[in-house]
PDB file of N, CA and C in Angstrom:
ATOM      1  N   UNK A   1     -17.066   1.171   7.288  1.00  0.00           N
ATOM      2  CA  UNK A   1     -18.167   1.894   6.688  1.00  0.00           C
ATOM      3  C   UNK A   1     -19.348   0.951   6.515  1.00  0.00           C
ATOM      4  N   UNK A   2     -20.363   1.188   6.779  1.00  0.00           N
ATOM      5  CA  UNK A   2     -21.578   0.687   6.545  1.00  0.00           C
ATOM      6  C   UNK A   2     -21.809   0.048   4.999  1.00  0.00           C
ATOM      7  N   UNK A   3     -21.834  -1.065   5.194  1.00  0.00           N
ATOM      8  CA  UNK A   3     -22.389  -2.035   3.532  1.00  0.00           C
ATOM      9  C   UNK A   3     -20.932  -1.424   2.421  1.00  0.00           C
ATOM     10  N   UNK A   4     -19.628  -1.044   3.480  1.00  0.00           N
ATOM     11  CA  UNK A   4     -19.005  -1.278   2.041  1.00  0.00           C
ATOM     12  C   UNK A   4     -17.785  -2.249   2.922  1.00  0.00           C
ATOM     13  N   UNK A   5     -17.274  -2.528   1.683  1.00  0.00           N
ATOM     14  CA  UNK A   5     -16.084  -3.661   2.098  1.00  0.00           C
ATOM     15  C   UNK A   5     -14.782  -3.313   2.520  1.00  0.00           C
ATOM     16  N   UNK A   6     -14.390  -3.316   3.114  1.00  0.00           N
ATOM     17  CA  UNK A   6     -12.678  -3.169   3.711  1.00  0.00           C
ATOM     18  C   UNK A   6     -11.610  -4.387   3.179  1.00  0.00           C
ATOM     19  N   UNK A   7     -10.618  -3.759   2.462  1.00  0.00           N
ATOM     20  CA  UNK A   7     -10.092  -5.019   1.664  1.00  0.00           C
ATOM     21  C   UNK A   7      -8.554  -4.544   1.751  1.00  0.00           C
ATOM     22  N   UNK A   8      -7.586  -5.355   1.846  1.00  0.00           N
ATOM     23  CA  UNK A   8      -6.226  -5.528   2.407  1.00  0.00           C
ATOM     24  C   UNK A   8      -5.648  -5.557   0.877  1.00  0.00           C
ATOM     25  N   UNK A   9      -4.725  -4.919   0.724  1.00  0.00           N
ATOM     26  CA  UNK A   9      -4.574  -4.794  -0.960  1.00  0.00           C
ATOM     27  C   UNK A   9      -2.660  -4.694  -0.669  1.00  0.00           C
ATOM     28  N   UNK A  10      -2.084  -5.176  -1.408  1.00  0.00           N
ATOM     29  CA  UNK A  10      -0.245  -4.958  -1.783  1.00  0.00           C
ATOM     30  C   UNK A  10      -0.291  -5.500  -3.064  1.00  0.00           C
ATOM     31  N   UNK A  11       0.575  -3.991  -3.906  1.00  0.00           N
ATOM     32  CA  UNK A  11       0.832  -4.383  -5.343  1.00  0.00           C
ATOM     33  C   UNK A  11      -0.459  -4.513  -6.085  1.00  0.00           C
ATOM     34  N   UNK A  12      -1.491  -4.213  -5.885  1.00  0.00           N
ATOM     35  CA  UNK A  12      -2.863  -4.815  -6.950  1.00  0.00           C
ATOM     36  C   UNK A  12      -3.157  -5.829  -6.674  1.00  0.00           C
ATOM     37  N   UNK A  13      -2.987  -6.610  -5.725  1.00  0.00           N
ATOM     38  CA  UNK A  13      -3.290  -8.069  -5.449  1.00  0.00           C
ATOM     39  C   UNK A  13      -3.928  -7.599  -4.097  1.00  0.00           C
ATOM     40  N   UNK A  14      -5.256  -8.404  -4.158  1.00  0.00           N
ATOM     41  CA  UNK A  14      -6.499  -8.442  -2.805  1.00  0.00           C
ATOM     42  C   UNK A  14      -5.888  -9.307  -2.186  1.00  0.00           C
ATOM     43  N   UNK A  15      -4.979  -9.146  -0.533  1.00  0.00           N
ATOM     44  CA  UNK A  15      -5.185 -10.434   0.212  1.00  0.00           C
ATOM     45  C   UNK A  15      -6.131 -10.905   1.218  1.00  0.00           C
ATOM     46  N   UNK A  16      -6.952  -9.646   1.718  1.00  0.00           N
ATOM     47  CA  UNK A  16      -8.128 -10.154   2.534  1.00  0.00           C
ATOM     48  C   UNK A  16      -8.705  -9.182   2.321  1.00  0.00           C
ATOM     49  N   UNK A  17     -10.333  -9.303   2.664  1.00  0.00           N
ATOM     50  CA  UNK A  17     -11.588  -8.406   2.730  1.00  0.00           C
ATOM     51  C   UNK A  17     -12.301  -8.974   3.435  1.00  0.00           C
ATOM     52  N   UNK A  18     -13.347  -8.126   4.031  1.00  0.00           N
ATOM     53  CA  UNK A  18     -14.698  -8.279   5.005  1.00  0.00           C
ATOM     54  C   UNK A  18     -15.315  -7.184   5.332  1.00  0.00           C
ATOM     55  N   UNK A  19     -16.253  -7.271   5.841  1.00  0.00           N
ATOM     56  CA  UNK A  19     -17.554  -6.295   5.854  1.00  0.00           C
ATOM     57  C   UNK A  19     -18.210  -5.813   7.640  1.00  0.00           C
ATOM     58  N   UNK A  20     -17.999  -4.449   8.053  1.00  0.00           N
ATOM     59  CA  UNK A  20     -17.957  -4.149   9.095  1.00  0.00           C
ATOM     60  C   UNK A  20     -19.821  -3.400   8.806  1.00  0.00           C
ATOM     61  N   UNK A  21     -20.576  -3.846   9.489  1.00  0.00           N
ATOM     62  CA  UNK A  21     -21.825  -2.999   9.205  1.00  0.00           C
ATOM     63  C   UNK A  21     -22.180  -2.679  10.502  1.00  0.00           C
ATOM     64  N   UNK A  22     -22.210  -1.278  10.399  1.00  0.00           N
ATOM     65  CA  UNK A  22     -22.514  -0.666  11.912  1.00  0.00           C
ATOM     66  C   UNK A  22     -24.054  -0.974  12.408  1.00  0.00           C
ATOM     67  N   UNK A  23     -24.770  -0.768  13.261  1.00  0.00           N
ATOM     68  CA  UNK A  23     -26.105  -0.794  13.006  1.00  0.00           C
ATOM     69  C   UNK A  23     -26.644   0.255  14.452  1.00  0.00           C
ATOM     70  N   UNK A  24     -27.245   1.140  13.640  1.00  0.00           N
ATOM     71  CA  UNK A  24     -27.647   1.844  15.048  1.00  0.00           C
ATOM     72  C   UNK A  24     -28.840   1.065  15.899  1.00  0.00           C
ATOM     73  N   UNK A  25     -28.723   1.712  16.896  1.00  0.00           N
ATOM     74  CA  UNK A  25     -29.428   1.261  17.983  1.00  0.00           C
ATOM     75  C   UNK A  25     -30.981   1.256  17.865  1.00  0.00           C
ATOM     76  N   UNK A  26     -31.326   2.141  17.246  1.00  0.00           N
ATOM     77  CA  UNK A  26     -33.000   2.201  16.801  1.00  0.00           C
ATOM     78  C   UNK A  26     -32.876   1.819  15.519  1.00  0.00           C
ATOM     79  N   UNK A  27     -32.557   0.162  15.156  1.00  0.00           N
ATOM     80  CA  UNK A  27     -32.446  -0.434  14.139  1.00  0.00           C
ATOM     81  C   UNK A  27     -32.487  -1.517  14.323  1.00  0.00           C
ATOM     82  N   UNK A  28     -32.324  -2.031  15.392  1.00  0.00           N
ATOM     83  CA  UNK A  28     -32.428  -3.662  16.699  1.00  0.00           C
ATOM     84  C   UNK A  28     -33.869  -3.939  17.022  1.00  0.00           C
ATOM     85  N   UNK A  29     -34.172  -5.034  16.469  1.00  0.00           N
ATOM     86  CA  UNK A  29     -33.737  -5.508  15.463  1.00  0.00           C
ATOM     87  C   UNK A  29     -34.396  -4.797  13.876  1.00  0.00           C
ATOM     88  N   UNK A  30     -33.129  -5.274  12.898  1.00  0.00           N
ATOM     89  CA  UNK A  30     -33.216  -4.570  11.897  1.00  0.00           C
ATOM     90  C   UNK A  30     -34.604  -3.542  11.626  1.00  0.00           C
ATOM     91  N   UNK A  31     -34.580  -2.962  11.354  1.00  0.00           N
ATOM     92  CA  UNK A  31     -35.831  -2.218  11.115  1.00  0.00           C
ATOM     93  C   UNK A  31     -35.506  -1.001   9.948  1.00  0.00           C
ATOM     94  N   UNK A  32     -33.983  -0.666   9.827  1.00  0.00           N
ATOM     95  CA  UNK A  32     -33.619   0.739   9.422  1.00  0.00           C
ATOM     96  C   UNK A  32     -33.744   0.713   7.672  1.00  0.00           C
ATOM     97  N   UNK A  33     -33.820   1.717   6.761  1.00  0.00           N
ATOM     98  CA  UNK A  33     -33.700   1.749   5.610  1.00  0.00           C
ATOM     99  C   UNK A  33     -32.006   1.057   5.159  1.00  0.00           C
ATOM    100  N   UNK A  34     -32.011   0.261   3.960  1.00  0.00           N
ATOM    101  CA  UNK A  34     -31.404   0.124   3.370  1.00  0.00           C
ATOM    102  C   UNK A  34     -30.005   0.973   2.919  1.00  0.00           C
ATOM    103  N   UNK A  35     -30.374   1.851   2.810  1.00  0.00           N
ATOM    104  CA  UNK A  35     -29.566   3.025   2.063  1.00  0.00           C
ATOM    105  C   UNK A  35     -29.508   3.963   2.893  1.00  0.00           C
ATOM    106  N   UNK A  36     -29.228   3.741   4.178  1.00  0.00           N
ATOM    107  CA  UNK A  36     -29.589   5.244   5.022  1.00  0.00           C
ATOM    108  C   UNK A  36     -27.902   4.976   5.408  1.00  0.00           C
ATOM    109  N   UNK A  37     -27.479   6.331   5.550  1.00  0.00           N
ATOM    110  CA  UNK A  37     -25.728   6.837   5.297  1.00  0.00           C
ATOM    111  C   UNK A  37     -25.213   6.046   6.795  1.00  0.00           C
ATOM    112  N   UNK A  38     -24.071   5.684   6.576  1.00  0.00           N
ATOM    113  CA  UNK A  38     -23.677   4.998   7.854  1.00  0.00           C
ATOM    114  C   UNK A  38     -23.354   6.020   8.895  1.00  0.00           C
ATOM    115  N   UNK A  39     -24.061   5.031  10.285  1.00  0.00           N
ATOM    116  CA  UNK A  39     -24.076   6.129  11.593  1.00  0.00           C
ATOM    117  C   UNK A  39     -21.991   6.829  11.545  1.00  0.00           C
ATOM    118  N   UNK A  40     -22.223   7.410  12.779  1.00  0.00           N
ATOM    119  CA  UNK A  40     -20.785   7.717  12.895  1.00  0.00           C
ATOM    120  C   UNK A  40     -20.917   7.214  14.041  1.00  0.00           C
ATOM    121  N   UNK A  41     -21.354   6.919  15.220  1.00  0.00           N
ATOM    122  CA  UNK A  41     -21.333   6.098  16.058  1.00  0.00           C
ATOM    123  C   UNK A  41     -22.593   4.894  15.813  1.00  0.00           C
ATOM    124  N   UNK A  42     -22.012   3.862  16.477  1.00  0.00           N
ATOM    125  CA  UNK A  42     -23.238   2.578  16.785  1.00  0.00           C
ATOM    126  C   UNK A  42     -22.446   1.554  17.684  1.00  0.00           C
ATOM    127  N   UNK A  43     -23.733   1.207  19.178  1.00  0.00           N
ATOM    128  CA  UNK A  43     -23.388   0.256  19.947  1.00  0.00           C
ATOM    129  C   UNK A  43     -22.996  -1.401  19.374  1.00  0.00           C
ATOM    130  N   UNK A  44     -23.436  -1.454  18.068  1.00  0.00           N
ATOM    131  CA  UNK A  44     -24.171  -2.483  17.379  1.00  0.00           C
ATOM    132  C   UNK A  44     -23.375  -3.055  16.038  1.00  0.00           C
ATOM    133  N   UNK A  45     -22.404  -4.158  15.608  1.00  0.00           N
ATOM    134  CA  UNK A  45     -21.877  -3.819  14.573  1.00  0.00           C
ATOM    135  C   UNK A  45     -21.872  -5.862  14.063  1.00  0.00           C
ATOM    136  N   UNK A  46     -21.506  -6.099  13.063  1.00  0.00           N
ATOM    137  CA  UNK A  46     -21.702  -7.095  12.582  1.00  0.00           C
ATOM    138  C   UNK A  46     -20.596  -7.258  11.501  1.00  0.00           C
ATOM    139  N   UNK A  47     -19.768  -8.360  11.747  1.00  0.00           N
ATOM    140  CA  UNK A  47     -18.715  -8.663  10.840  1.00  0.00           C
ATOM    141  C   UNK A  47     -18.983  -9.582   9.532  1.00  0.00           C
ATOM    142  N   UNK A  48     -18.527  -9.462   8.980  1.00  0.00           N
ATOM    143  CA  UNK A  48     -19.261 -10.507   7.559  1.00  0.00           C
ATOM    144  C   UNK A  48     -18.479 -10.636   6.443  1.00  0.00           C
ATOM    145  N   UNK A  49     -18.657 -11.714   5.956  1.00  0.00           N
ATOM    146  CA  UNK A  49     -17.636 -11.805   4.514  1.00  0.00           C
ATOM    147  C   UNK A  49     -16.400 -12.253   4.443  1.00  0.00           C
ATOM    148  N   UNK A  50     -15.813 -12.420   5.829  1.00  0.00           N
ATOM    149  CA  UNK A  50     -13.986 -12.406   6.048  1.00  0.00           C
ATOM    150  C   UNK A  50     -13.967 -13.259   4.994  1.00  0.00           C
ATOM    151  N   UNK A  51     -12.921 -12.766   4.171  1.00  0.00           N
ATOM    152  CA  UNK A  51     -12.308 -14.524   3.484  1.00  0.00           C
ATOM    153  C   UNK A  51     -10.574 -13.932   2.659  1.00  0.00           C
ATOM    154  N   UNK A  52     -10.249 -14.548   2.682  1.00  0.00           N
ATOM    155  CA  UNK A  52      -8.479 -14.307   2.143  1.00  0.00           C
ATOM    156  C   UNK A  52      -8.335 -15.162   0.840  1.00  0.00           C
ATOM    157  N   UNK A  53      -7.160 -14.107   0.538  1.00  0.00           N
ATOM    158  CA  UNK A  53      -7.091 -14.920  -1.035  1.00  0.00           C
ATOM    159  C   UNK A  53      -5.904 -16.112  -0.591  1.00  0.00           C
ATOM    160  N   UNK A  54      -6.577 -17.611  -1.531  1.00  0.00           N
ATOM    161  CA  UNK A  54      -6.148 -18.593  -0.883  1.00  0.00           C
ATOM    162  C   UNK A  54      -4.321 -18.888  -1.163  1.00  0.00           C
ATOM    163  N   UNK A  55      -3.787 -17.701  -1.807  1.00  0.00           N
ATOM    164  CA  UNK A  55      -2.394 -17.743  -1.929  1.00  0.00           C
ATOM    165  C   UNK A  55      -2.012 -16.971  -1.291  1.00  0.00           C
ATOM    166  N   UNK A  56      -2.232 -16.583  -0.063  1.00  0.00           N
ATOM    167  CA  UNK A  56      -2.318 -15.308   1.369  1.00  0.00           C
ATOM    168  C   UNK A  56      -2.510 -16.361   2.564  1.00  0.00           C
ATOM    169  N   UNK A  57      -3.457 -17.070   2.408  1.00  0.00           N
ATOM    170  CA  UNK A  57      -3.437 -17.835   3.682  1.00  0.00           C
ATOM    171  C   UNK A  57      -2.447 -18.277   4.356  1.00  0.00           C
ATOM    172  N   UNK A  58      -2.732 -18.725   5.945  1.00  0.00           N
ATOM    173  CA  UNK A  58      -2.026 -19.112   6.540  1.00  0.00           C
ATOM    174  C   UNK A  58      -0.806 -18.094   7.072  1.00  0.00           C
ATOM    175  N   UNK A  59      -0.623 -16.627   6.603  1.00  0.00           N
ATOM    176  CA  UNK A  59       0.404 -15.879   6.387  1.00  0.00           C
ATOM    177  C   UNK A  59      -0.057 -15.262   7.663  1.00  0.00           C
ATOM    178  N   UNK A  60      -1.466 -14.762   8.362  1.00  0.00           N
ATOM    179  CA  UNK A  60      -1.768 -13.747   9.452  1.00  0.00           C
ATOM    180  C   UNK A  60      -2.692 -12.421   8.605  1.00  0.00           C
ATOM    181  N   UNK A  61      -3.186 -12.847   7.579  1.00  0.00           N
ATOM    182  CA  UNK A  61      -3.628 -11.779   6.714  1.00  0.00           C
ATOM    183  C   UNK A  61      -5.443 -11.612   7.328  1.00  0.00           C
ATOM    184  N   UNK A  62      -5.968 -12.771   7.779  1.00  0.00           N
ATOM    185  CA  UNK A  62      -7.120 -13.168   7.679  1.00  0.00           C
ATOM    186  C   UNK A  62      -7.069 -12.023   9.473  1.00  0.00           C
ATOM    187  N   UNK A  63      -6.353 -12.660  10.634  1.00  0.00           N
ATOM    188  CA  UNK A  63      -5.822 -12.404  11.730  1.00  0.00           C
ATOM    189  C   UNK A  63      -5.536 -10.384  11.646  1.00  0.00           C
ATOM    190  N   UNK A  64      -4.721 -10.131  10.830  1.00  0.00           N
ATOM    191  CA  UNK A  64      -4.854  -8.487  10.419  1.00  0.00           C
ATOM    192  C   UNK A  64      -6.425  -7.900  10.398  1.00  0.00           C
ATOM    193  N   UNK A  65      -6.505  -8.187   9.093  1.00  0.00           N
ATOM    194  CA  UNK A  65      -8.394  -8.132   8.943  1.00  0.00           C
ATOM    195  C   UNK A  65      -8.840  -7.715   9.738  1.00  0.00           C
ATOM    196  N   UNK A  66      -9.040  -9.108  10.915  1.00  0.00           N
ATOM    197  CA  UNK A  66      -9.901  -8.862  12.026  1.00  0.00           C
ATOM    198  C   UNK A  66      -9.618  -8.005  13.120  1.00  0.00           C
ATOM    199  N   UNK A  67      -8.409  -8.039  13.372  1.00  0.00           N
ATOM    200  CA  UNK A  67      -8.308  -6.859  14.040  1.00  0.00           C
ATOM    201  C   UNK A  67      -8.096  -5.002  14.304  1.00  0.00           C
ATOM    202  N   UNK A  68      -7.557  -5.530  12.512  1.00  0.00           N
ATOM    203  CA  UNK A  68      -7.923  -3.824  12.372  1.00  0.00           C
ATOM    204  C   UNK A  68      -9.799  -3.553  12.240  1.00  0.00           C
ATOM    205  N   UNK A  69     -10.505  -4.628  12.278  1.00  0.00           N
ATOM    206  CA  UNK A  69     -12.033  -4.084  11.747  1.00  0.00           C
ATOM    207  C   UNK A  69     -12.563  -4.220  13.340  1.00  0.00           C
ATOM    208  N   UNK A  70     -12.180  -4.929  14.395  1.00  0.00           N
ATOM    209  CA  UNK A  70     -11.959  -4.716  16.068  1.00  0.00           C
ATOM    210  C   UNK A  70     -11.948  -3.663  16.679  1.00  0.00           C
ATOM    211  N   UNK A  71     -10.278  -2.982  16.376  1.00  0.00           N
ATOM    212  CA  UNK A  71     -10.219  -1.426  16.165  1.00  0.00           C
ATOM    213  C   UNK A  71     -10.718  -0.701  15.854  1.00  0.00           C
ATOM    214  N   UNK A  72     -11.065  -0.651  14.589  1.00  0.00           N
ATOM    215  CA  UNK A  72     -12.225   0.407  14.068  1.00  0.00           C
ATOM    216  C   UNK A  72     -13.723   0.458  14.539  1.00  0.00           C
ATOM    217  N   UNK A  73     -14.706  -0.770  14.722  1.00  0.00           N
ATOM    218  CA  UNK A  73     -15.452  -0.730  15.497  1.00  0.00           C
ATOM    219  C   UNK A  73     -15.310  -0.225  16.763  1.00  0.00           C
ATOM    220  N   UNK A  74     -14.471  -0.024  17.643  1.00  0.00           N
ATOM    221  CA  UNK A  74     -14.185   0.194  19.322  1.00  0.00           C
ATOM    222  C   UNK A  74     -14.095   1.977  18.784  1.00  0.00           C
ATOM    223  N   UNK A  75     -13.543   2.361  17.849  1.00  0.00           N
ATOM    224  CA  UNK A  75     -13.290   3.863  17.190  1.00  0.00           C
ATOM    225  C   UNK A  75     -14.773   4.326  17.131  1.00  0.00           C
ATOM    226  N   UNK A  76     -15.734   3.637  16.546  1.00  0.00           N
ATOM    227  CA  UNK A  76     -16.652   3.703  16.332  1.00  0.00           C
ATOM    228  C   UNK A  76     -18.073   3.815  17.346  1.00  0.00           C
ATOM    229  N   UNK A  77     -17.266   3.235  18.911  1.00  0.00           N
ATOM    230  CA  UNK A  77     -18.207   3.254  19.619  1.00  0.00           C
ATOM    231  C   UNK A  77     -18.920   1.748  20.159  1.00  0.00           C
ATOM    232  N   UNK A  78     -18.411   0.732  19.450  1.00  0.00           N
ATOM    233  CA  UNK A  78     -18.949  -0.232  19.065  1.00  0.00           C
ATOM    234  C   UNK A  78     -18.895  -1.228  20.465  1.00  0.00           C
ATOM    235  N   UNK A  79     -19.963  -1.681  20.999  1.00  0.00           N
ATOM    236  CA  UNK A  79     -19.386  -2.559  22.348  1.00  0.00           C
ATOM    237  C   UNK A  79     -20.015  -3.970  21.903  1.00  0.00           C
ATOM    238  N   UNK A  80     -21.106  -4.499  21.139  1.00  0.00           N
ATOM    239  CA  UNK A  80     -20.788  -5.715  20.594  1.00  0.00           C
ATOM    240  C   UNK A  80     -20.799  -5.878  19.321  1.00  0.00           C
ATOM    241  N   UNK A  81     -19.868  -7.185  18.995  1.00  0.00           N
ATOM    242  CA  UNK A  81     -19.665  -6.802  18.061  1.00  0.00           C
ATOM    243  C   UNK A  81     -19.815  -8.760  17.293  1.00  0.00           C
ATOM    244  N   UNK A  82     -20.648  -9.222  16.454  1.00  0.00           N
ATOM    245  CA  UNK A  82     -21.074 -10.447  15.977  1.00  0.00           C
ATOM    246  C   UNK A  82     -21.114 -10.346  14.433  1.00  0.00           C
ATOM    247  N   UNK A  83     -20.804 -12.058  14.138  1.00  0.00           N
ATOM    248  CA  UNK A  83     -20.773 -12.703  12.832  1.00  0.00           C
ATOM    249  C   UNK A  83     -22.417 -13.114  12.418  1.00  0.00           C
TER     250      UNK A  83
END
């Protein structure tokens, strides 16, 4: 989802989060409102924030993350996709 966070959760405990921001195409470069509802498709997407909780590391949690937010971008339409 656009400007919100995707976060990996077991038991009440956060083990990873990061930030998938779509960006439509007549928004390159940035140009679009702030607050405008996330596209349902975009060529255009930007990963941000990854970070794991440091008693998770090393486990494949960080590695999950990224590829379910991979997935979901490609769901999305998404053909590049940058930090």
């Amino acid at each position: 989802e656009r400007g919100l966070f995707h976060v990996l959760e077991r038991d009440g405990q956060v083990l990873a989060c990061a930030i998938l921001k779509l960006i439509p195409s007549n928004e390159l470069p940035a140009q679009g409102a702030a607050n405008a509802p996330p596209p349902a498709r975009a060529e255009w997407a930007e990963l941000g924030c990854l970070a794991v909780n440091p008693r998770f590391r090393n486990q494949g949690r960080g590695e999950a993350m990224l590829g379910y937010l991979q997935r979901l971008a490609l769901t999305r339409g998404v053909r590049n996709l940058f930090c």
